[in-house]
Every structure is written in structure tokens, then in C-alpha cells.
N, C-alpha and C. Protein backbone atom coordinates (compact mmCIF):
# COMPACT_ATOMS: atom_id res chain seq x y z
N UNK A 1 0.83 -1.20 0.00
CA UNK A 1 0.00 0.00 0.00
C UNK A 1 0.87 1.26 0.00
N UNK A 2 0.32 2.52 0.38
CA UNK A 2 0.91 4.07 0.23
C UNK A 2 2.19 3.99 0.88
N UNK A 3 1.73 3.26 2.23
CA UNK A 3 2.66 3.15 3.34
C UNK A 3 4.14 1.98 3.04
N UNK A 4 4.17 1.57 1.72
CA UNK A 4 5.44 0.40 1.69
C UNK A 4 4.58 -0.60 2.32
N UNK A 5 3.99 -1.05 2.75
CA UNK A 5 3.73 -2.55 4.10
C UNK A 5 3.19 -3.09 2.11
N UNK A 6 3.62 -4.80 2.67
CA UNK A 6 2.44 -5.73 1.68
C UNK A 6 2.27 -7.00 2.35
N UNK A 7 1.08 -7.36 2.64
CA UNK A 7 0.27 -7.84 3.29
C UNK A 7 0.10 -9.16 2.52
N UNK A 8 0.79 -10.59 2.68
CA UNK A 8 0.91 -11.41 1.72
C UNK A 8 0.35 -13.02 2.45
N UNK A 9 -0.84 -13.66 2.17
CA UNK A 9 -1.33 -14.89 2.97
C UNK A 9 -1.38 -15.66 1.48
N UNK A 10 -0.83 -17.31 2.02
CA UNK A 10 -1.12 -18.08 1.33
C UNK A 10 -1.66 -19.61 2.28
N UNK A 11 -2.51 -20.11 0.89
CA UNK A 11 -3.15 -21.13 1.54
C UNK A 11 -2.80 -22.73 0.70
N UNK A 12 -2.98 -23.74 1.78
CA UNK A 12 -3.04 -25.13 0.98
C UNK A 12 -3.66 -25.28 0.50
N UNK A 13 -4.30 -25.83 -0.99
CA UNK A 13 -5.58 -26.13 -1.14
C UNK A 13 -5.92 -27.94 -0.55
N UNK A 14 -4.96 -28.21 -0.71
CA UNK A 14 -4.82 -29.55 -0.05
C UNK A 14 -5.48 -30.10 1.59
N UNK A 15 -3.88 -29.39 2.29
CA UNK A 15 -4.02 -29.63 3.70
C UNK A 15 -5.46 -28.41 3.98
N UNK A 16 -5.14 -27.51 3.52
CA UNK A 16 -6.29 -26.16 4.32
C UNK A 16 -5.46 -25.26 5.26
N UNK A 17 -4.19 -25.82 5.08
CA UNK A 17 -3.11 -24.70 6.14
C UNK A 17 -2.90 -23.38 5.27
N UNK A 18 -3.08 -22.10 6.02
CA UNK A 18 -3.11 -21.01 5.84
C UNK A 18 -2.15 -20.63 6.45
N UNK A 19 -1.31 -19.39 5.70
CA UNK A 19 -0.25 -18.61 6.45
C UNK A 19 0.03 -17.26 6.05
N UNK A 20 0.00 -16.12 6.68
CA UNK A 20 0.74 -14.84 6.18
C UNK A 20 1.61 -14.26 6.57
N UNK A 21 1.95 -13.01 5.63
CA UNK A 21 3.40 -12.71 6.15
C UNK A 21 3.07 -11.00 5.96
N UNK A 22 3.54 -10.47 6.57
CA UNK A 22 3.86 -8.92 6.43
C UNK A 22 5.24 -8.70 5.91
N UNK A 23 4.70 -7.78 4.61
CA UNK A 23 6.30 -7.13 4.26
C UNK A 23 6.13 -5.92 3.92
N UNK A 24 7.50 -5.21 5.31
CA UNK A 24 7.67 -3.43 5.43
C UNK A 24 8.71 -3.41 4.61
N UNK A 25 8.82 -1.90 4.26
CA UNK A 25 9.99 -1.26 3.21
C UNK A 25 10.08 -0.35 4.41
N UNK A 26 11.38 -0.63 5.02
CA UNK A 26 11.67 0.27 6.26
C UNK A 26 13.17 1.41 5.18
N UNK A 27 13.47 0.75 4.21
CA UNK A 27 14.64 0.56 4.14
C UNK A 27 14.83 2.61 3.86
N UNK A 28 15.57 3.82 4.52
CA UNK A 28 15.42 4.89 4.14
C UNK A 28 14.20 5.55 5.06
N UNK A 29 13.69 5.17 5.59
CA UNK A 29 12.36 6.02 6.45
C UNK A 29 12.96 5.77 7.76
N UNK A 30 12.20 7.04 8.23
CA UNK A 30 12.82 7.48 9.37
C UNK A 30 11.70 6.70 10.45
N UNK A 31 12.39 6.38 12.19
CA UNK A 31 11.34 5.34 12.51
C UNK A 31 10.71 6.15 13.60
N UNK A 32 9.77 5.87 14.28
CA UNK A 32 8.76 6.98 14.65
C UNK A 32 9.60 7.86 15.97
N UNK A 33 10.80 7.43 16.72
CA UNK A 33 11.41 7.86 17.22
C UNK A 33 12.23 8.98 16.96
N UNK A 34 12.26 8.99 15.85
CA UNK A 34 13.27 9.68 14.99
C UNK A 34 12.58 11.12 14.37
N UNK A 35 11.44 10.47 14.14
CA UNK A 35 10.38 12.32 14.19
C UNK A 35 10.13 12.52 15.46
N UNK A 36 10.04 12.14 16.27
CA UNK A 36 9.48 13.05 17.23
C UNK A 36 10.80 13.66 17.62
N UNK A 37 12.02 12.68 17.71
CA UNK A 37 13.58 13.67 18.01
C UNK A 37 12.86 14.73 17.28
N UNK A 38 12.84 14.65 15.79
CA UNK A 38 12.76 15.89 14.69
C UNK A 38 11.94 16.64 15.12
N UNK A 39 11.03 17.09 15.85
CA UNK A 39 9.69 17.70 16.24
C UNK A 39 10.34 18.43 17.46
N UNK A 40 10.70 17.56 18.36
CA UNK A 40 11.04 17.88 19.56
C UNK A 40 12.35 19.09 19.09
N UNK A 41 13.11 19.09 18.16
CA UNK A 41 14.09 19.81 18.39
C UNK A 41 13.67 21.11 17.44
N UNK A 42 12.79 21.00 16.18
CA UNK A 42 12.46 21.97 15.55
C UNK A 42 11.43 22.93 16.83
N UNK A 43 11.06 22.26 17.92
CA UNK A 43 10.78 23.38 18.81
C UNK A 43 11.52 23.96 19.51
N UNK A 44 12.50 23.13 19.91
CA UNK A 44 13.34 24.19 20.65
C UNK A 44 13.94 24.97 19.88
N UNK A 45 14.29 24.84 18.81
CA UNK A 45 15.12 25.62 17.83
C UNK A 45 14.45 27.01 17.74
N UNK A 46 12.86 26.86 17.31
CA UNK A 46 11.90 27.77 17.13
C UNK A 46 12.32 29.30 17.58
N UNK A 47 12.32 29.18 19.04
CA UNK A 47 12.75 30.62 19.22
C UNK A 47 14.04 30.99 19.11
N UNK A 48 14.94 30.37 19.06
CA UNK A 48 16.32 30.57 18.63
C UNK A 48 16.83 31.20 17.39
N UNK A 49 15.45 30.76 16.51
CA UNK A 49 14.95 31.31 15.07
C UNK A 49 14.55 32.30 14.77
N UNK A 50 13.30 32.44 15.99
CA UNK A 50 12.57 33.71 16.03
C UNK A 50 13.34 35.17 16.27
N UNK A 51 14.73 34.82 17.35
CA UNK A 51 15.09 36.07 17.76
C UNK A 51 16.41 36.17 16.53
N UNK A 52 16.74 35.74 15.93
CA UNK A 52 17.84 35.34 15.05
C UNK A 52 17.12 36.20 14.19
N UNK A 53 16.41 36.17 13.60
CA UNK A 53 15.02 37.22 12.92
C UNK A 53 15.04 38.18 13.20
N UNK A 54 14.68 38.27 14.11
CA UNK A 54 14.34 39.83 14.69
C UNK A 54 15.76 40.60 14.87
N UNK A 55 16.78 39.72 15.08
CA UNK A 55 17.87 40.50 15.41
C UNK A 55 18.20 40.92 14.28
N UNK A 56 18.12 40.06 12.77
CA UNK A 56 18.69 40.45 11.59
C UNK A 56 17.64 41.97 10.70
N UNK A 57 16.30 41.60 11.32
CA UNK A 57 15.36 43.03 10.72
C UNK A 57 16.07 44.11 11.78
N UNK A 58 16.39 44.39 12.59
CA UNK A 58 16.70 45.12 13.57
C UNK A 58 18.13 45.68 12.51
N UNK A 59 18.76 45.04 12.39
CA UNK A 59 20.11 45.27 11.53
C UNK A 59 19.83 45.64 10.62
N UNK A 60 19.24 45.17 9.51
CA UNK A 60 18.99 46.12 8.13
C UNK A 60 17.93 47.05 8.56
N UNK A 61 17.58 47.66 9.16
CA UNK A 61 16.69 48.54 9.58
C UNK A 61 17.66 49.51 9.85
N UNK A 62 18.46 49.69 10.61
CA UNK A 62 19.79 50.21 10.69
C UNK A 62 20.20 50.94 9.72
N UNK A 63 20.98 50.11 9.28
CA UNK A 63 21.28 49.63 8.07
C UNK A 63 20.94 50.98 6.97
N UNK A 64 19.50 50.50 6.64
CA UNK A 64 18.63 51.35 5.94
C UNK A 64 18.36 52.89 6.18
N UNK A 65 18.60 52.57 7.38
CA UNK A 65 17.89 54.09 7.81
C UNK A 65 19.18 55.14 7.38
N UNK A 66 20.54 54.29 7.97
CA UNK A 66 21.96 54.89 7.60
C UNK A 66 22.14 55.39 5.73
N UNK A 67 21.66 54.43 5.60
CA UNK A 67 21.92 55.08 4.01
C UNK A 67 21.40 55.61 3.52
N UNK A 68 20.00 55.73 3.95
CA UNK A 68 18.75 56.61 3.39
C UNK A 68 19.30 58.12 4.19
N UNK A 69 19.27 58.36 5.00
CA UNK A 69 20.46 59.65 5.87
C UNK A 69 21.19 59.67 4.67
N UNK A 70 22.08 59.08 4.31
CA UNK A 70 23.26 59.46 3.45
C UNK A 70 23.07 60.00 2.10
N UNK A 71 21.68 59.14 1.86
CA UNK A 71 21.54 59.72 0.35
C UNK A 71 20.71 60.98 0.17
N UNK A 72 20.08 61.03 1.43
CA UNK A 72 19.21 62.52 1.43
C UNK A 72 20.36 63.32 1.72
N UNK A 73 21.28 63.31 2.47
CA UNK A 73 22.27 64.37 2.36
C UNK A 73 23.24 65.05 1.00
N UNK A 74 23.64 63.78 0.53
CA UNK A 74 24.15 63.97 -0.24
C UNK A 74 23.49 64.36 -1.60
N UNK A 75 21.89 64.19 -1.79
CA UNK A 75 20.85 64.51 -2.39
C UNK A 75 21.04 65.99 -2.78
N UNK A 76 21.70 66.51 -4.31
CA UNK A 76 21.42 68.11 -4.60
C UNK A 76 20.71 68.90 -3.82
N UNK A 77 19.58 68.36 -3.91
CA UNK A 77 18.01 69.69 -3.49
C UNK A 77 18.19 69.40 -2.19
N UNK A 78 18.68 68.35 -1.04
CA UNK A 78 18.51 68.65 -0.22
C UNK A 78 19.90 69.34 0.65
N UNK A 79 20.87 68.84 -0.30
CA UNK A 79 22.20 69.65 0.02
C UNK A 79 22.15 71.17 0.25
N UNK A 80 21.76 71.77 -0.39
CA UNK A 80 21.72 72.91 -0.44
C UNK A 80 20.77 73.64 0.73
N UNK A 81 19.78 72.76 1.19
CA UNK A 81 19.00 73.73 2.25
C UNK A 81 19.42 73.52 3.58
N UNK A 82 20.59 72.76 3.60
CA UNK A 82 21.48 72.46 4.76
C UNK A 82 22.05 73.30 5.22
N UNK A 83 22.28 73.50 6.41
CA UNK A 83 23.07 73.98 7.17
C UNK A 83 24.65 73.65 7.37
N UNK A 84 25.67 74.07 6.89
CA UNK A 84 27.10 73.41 6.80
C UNK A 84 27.10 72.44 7.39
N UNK A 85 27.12 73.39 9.22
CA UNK A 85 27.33 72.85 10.38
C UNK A 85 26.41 71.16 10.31
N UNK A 86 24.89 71.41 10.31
CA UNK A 86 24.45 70.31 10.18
C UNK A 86 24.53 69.41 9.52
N UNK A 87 24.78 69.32 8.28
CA UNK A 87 24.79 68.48 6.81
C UNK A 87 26.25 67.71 7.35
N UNK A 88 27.42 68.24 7.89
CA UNK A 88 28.90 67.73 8.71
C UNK A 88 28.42 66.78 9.71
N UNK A 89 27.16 67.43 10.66
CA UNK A 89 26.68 66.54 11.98
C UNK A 89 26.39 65.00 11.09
N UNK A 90 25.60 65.41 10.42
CA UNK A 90 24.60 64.36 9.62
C UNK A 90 25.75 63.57 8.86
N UNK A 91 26.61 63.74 8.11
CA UNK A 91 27.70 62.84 7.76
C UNK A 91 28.52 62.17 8.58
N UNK A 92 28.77 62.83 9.93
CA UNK A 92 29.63 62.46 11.16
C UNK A 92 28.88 61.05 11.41
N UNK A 93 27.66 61.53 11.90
CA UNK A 93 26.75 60.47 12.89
C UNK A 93 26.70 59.33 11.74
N UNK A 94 25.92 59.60 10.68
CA UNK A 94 25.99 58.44 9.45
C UNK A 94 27.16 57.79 9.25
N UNK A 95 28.55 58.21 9.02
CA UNK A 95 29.60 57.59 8.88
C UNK A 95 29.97 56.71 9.98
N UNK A 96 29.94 57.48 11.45
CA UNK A 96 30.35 56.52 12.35
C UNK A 96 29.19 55.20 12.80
N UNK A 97 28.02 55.01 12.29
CA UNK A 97 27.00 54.01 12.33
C UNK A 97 27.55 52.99 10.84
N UNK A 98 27.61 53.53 10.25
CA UNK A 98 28.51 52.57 9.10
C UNK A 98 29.67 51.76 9.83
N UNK A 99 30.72 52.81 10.02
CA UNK A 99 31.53 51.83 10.31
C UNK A 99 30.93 50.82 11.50
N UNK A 100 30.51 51.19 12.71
CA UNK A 100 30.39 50.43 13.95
C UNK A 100 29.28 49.12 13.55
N UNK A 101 28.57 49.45 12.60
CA UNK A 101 27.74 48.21 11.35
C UNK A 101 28.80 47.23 11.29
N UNK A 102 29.61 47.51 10.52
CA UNK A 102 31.05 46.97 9.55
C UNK A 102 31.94 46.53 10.79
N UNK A 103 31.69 46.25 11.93
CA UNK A 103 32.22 46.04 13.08
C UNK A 103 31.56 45.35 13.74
N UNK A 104 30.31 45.32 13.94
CA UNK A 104 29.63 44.31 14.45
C UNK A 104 28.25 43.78 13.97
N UNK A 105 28.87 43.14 13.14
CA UNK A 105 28.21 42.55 12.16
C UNK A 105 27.00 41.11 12.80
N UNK A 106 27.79 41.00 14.17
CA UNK A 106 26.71 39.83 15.22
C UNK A 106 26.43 40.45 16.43
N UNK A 107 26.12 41.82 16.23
CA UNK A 107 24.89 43.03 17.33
C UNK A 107 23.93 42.80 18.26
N UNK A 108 23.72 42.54 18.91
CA UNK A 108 22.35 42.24 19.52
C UNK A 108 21.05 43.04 18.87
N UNK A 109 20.00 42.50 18.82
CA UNK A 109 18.73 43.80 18.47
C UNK A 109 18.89 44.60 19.16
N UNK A 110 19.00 44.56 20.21
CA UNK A 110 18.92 45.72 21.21
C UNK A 110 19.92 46.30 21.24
N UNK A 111 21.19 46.13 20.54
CA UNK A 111 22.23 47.37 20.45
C UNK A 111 21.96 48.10 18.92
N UNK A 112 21.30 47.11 18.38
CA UNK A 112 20.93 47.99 16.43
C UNK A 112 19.80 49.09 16.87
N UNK A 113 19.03 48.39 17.40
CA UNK A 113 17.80 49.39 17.73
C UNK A 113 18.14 50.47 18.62
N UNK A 114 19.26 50.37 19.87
CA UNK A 114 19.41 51.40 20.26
C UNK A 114 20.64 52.61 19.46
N UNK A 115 21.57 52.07 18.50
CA UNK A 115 22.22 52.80 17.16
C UNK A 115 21.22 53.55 16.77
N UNK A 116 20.07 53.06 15.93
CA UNK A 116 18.94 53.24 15.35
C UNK A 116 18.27 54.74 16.28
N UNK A 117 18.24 54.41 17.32
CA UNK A 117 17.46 55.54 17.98
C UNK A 117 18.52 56.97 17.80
N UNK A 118 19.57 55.56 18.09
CA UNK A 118 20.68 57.41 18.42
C UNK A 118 20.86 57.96 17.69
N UNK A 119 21.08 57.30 15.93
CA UNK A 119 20.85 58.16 15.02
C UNK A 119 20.10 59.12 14.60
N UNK A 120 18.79 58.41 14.90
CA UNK A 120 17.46 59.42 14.49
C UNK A 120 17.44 60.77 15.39
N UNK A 121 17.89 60.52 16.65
CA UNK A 121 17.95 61.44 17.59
C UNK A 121 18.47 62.57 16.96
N UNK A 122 19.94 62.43 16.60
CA UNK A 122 20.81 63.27 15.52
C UNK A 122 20.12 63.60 14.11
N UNK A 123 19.82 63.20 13.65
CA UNK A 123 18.89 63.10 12.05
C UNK A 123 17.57 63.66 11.88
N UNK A 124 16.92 63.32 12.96
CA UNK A 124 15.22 63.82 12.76
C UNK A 124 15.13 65.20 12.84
N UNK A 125 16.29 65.71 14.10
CA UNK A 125 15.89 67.39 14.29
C UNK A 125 16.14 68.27 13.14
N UNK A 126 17.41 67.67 12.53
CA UNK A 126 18.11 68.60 11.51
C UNK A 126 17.30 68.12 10.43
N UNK A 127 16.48 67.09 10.15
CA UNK A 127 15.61 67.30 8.61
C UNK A 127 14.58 68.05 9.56
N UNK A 128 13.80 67.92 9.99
CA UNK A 128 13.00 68.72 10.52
C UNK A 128 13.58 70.05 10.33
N UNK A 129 14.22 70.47 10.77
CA UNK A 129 14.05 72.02 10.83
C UNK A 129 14.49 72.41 9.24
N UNK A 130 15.64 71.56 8.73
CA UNK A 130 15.75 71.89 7.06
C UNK A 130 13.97 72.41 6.10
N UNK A 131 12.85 70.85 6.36
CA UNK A 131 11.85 71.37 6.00
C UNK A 131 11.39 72.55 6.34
N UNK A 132 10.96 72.86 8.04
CA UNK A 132 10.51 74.06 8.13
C UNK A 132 11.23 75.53 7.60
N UNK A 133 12.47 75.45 7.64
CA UNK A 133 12.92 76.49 6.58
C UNK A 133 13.08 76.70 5.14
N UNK A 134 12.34 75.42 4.47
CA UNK A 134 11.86 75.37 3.27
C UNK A 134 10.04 75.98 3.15
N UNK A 135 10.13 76.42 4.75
CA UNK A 135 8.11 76.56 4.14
C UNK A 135 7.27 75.10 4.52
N UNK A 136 7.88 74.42 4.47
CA UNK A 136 6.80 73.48 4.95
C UNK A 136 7.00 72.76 6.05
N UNK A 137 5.77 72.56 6.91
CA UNK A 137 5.97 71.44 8.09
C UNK A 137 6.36 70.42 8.11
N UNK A 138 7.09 69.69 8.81
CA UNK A 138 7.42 68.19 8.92
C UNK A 138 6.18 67.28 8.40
N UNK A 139 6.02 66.43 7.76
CA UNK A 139 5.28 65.89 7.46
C UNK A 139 3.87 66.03 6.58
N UNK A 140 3.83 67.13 6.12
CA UNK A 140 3.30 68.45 5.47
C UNK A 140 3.29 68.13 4.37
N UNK A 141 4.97 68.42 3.88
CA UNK A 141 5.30 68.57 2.56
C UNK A 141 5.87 67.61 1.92
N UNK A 142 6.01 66.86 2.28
CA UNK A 142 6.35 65.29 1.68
C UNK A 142 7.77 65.13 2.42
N UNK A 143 7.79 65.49 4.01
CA UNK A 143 9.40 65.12 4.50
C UNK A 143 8.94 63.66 4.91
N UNK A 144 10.00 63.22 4.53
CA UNK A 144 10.66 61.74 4.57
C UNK A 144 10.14 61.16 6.31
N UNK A 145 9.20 59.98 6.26
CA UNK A 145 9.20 59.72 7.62
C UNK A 145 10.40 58.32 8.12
N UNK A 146 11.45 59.18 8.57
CA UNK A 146 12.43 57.75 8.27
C UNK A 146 12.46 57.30 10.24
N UNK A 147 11.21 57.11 10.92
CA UNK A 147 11.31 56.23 11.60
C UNK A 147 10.69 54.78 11.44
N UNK A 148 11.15 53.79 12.00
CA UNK A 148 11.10 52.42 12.24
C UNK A 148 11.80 51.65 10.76
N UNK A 149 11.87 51.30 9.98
CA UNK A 149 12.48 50.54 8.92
C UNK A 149 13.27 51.83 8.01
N UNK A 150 13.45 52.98 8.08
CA UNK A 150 13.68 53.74 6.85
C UNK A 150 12.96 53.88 5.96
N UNK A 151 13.36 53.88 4.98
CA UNK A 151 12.71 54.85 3.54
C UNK A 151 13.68 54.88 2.35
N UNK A 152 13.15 55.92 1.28
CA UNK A 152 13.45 56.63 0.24
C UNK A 152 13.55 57.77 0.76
N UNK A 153 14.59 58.81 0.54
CA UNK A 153 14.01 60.16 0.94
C UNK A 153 13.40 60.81 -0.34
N UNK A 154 12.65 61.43 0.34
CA UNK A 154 11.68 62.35 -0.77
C UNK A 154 10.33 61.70 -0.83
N UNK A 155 10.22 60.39 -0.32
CA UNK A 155 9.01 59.45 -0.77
C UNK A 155 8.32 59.51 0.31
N UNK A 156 8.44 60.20 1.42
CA UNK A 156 7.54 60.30 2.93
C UNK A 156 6.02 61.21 2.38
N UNK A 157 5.90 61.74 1.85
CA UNK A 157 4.45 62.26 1.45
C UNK A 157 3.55 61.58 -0.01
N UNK A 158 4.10 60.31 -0.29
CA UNK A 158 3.08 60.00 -1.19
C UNK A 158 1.59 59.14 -0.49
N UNK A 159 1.87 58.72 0.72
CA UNK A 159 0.69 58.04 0.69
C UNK A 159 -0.87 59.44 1.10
């Protein structure tokens, strides 16, 4: 049958003696001990998985946010409504999150996410106030909302 087993009886016609036999195809299958090992360990593994995950979105989130900073700076139209001083801050802080990336490349989430904050800390005020001295409010005029995963800059006001 589906299962490999074949189920095989033969009889005398003579005497009237009857006999059967079972035949398994074990040969390559795993035996029921052997999944539940497999079961048993794909759970423990599970969260080992889960945070392995989270630690790696935590990192390109980073990641992202760093280069999206970089390219809005270095961005013509937004170069120019910079402030020296700031547009220097904003390359400082971006450069040194690159490298310390390129350095610890096996981070905890909780040290990406707290990078992540410290950047934005540095980053959010100075686009912020760049917009408002363009005339428009934060979030107004299509400024870039680059908290939690990053962005495109320029692409924060299409929805």
C-alpha cells in the first residue's frame, strides 16, 4: 500500500493450512522515534529562530535608515538647504553608524535598535528644521518619515 507494508497470505488447497506474512519497506524512512527527536528539536530551535530574525530586521533597519540619511544628504536639493554645520553633523553620525555596522556585524537587536534611535535622535531634528525652513511642516510637505524601517528620501508624502 501508500505506506510500503504488503500484506501477503497463502493457503493449501490440499491440507487447508493457511499462512501470512507482512512485508515493510523500512529501508530509508525514518522510525517513529526519529520524528518526534525531529519535532522535539524543531521546537526548541523555534525561538532561537525567532530572535535570530528579529535580530537580523533590527540590523537592516539600521542599516537602511543609515543610508537613506546618506543619500538625502548627499541629495542636490537637499544639500543645499542644509546647514554646513548640520549636513557635517549628519555625515559624522551616518559615517560613524557605518563603520560600527562593519564592526559588528553579530549586534544584539537591542544594540541595532538602540544605534537606530541614536541616530534618528541626531537626524530627525536637523531634517526637521531643514523642512521648516523650506516653508513646509514636517510631514506636510512630503518630509521623509524615516522612523522604524527607513525609507526613500523624498518618498515620505506620497501616501
Amino acid at each position: 500500500d501508500a505506506n510500503g507494508i504488503l500484506n501477503v497470505s497463502a493457503e493449501d488447497k490440499s491440507t487447508g493450512k493457511r499462512n501470512a506474512i507482512t512485508i515493510t519497506n523500512d529501508k530509508g524512512r525514518l522510525t517513529k522515534e526519529e520524528i518526534e527527536r525531529m519535532v522535539s528539536e524543531s521546537k526548541k530551535y523555534e525561538e532561537d529562530d525567532k530572535a535570530q530574525r528579529e535580530r537580523v530586521e533590527s540590523k537592516n533597519g539600521l542599516e537602511n535608515y543609515a543610508f537613506s540619511m546618506k543619500n538625502t544628504v548627499n541629495d542636490e536639493k537637499v544639500a543645499g538647504k542644509l546647514d554646513a554645520d548640520d549636513k557635517q553633523k549628519l555625515i559624522d553620525a551616518v559615517d560613524e553608524t557605518v563603520k560600527w555596522l562593519d564592526s559588528n556585524q553579530e549586534g544584539s537587536k537591542e544594540e541595532y535598535e538602540s544605534r537606530q534611535k541614536d541616530l534618528e535622535a541626531i537626524c530627525n531634528p536637523i531634517i526637521a528644521k531643514m523642512y521648516q525652513g523650506a516653508g513646509g511642516a514636517p510631514g506636510a510637505g512630503g518630509a521623509p518619515d524615516m522612523g522604524g524601517m527607513g525609507g526613500m528620501p523624498g518618498m515620505g508624502g506620497m501616501g
